[in-house]
Every structure is written in structure tokens, then in C-alpha cells.
C-alpha atoms as a PDB file:
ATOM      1  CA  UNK A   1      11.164 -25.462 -13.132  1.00  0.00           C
ATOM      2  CA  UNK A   2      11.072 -24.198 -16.517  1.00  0.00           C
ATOM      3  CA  UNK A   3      10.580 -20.116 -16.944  1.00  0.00           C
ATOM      4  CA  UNK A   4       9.488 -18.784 -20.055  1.00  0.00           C
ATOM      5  CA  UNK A   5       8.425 -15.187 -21.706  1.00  0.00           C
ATOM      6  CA  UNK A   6       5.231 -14.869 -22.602  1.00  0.00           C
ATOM      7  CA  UNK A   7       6.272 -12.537 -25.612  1.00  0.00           C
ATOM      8  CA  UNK A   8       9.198 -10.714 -26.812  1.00  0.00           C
ATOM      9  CA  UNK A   9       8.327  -6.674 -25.199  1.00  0.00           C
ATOM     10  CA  UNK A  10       9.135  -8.091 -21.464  1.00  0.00           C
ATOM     11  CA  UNK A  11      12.804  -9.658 -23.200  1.00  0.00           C
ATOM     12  CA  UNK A  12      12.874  -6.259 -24.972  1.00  0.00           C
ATOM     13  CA  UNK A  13      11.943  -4.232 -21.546  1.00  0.00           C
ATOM     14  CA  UNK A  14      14.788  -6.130 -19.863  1.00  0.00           C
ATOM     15  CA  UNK A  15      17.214  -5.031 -22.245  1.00  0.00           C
ATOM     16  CA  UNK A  16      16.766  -1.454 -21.547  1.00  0.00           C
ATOM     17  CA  UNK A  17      17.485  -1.647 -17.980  1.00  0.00           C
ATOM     18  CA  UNK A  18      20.929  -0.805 -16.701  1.00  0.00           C
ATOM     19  CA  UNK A  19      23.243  -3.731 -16.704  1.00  0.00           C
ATOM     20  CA  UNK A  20      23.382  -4.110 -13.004  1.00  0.00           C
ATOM     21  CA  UNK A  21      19.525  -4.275 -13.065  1.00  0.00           C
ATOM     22  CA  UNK A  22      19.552  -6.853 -15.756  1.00  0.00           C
ATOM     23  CA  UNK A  23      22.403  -9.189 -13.924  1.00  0.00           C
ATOM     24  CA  UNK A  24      19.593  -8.621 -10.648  1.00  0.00           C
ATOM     25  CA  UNK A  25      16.814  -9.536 -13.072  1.00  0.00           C
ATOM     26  CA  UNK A  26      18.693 -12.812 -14.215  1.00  0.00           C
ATOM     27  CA  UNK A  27      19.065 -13.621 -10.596  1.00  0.00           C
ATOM     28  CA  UNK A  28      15.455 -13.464  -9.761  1.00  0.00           C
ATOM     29  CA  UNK A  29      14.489 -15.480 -12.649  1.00  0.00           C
ATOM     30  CA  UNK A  30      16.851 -17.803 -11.683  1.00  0.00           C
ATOM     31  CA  UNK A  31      15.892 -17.941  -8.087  1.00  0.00           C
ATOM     32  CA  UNK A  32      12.317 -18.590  -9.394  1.00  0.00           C
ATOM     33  CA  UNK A  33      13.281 -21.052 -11.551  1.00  0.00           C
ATOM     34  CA  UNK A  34      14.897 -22.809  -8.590  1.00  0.00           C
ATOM     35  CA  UNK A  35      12.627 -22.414  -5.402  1.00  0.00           C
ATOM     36  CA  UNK A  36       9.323 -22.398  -7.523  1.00  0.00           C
ATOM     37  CA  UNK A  37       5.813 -21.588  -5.731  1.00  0.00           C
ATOM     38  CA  UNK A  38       8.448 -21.333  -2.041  1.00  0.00           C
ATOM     39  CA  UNK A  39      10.148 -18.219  -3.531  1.00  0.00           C
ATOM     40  CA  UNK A  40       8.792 -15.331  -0.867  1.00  0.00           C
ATOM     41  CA  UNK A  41       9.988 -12.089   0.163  1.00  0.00           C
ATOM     42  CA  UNK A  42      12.039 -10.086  -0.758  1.00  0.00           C
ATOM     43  CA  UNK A  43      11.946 -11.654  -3.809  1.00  0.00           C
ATOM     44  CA  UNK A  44       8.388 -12.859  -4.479  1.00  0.00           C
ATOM     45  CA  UNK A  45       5.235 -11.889  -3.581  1.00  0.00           C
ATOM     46  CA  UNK A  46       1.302 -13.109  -4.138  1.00  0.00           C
ATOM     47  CA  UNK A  47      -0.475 -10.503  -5.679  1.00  0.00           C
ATOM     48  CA  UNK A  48      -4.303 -12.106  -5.752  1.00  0.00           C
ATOM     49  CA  UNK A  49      -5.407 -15.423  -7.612  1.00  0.00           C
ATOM     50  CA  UNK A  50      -2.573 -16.573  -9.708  1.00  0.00           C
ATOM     51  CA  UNK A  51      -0.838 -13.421 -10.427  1.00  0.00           C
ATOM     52  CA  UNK A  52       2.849 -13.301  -8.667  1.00  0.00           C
ATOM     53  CA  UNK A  53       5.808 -10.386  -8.868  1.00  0.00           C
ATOM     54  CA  UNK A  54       9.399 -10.926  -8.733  1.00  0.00           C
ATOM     55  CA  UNK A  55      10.762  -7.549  -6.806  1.00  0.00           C
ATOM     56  CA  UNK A  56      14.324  -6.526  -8.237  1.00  0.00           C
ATOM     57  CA  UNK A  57      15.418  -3.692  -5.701  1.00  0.00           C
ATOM     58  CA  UNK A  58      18.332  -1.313  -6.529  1.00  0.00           C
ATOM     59  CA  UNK A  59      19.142   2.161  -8.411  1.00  0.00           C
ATOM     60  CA  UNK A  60      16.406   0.583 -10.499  1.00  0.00           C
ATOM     61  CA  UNK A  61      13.160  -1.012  -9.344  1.00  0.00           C
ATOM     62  CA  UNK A  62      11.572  -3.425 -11.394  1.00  0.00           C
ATOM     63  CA  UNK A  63       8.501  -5.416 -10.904  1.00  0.00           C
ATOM     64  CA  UNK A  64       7.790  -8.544 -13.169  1.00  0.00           C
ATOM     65  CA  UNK A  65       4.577 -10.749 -12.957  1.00  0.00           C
ATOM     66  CA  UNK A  66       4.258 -13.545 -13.337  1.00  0.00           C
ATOM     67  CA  UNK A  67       1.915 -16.925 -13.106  1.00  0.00           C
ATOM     68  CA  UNK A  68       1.905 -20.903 -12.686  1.00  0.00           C
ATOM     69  CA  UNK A  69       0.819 -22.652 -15.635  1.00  0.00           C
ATOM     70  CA  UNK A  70       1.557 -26.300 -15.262  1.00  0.00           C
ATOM     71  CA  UNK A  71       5.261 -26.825 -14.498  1.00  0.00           C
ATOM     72  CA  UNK A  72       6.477 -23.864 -16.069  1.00  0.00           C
ATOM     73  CA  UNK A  73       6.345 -19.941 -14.614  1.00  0.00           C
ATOM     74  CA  UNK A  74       5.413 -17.657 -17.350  1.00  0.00           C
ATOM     75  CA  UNK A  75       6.595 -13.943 -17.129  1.00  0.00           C
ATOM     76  CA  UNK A  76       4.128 -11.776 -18.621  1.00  0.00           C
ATOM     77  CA  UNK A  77       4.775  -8.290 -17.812  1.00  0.00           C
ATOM     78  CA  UNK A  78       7.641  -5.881 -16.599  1.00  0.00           C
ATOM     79  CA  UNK A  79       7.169  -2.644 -14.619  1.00  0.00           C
END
């Protein structure tokens, strides 16, 4: 599955994390991009609707959600 930014200030928020953080970060995204809707916890969970967050635990905790749009997962916001 194809996973995409839905504009540059989540890339830019990813940037400022700590390096270990980001290499987590990377691993979600690429878990996502592999399992799809079956990614689940730890490292997924349904918020309501369509809304979904990729959990990155560590020194640094970082939420990202994200949604289905056709066959591609769109990240729209970091936390």
C-alpha cells in the first residue's frame, strides 16, 4: 500500500524528533504500508470513523493519524 503526507509540517514535525524516534517513526510507516487496514496494537489503533493513529513508544511518544483513502494511507497529523 502506498503511504503518503498530506502536507509538508507532519515531514517537517518528523524531522525534529530525536533520531531514534524518527528510525521508530519510519518503522511504523513502514509496517502500515505493509499490513494495511490489519495493522493493530501496539502499533495501530481505530480512533472513530476513518480516523486511525500509528503509536511510536519510546523516550519520545508520538502519535500520527492517519486515514484510508482508496489504496493509499494518508498521514495527516503528528502529535
Amino acid at each position: 500500500m502506498e503511504v503518503r503526507f498530506f502536507d509538508k509540517n507532519l515531514e517537517r514535525f518528523i524531522q525534529t524528533l530525536e533520531k531514534p524516534t524518527i528510525a521508530k517513526v519510519l518503522r511504523a510507516v513502514d509496517l502500515l504500508a505493509e499490513f494495511e487496514h490489519r495493522l493493530n496494537m501496539p502499533h495501530s489503533k481505530h480512533l472513530w470513523g476513518r480516523l486511525f493513529e500509528l503509536r511510536i513508544k519510546g523516550q519520545q511518544e508520538v502519535r500520527i493519524i492517519y486515514a484510508f483513502h482508496g489504496g493509499t494511507a494518508l498521514l495527516l497529523h503528528g502529535f
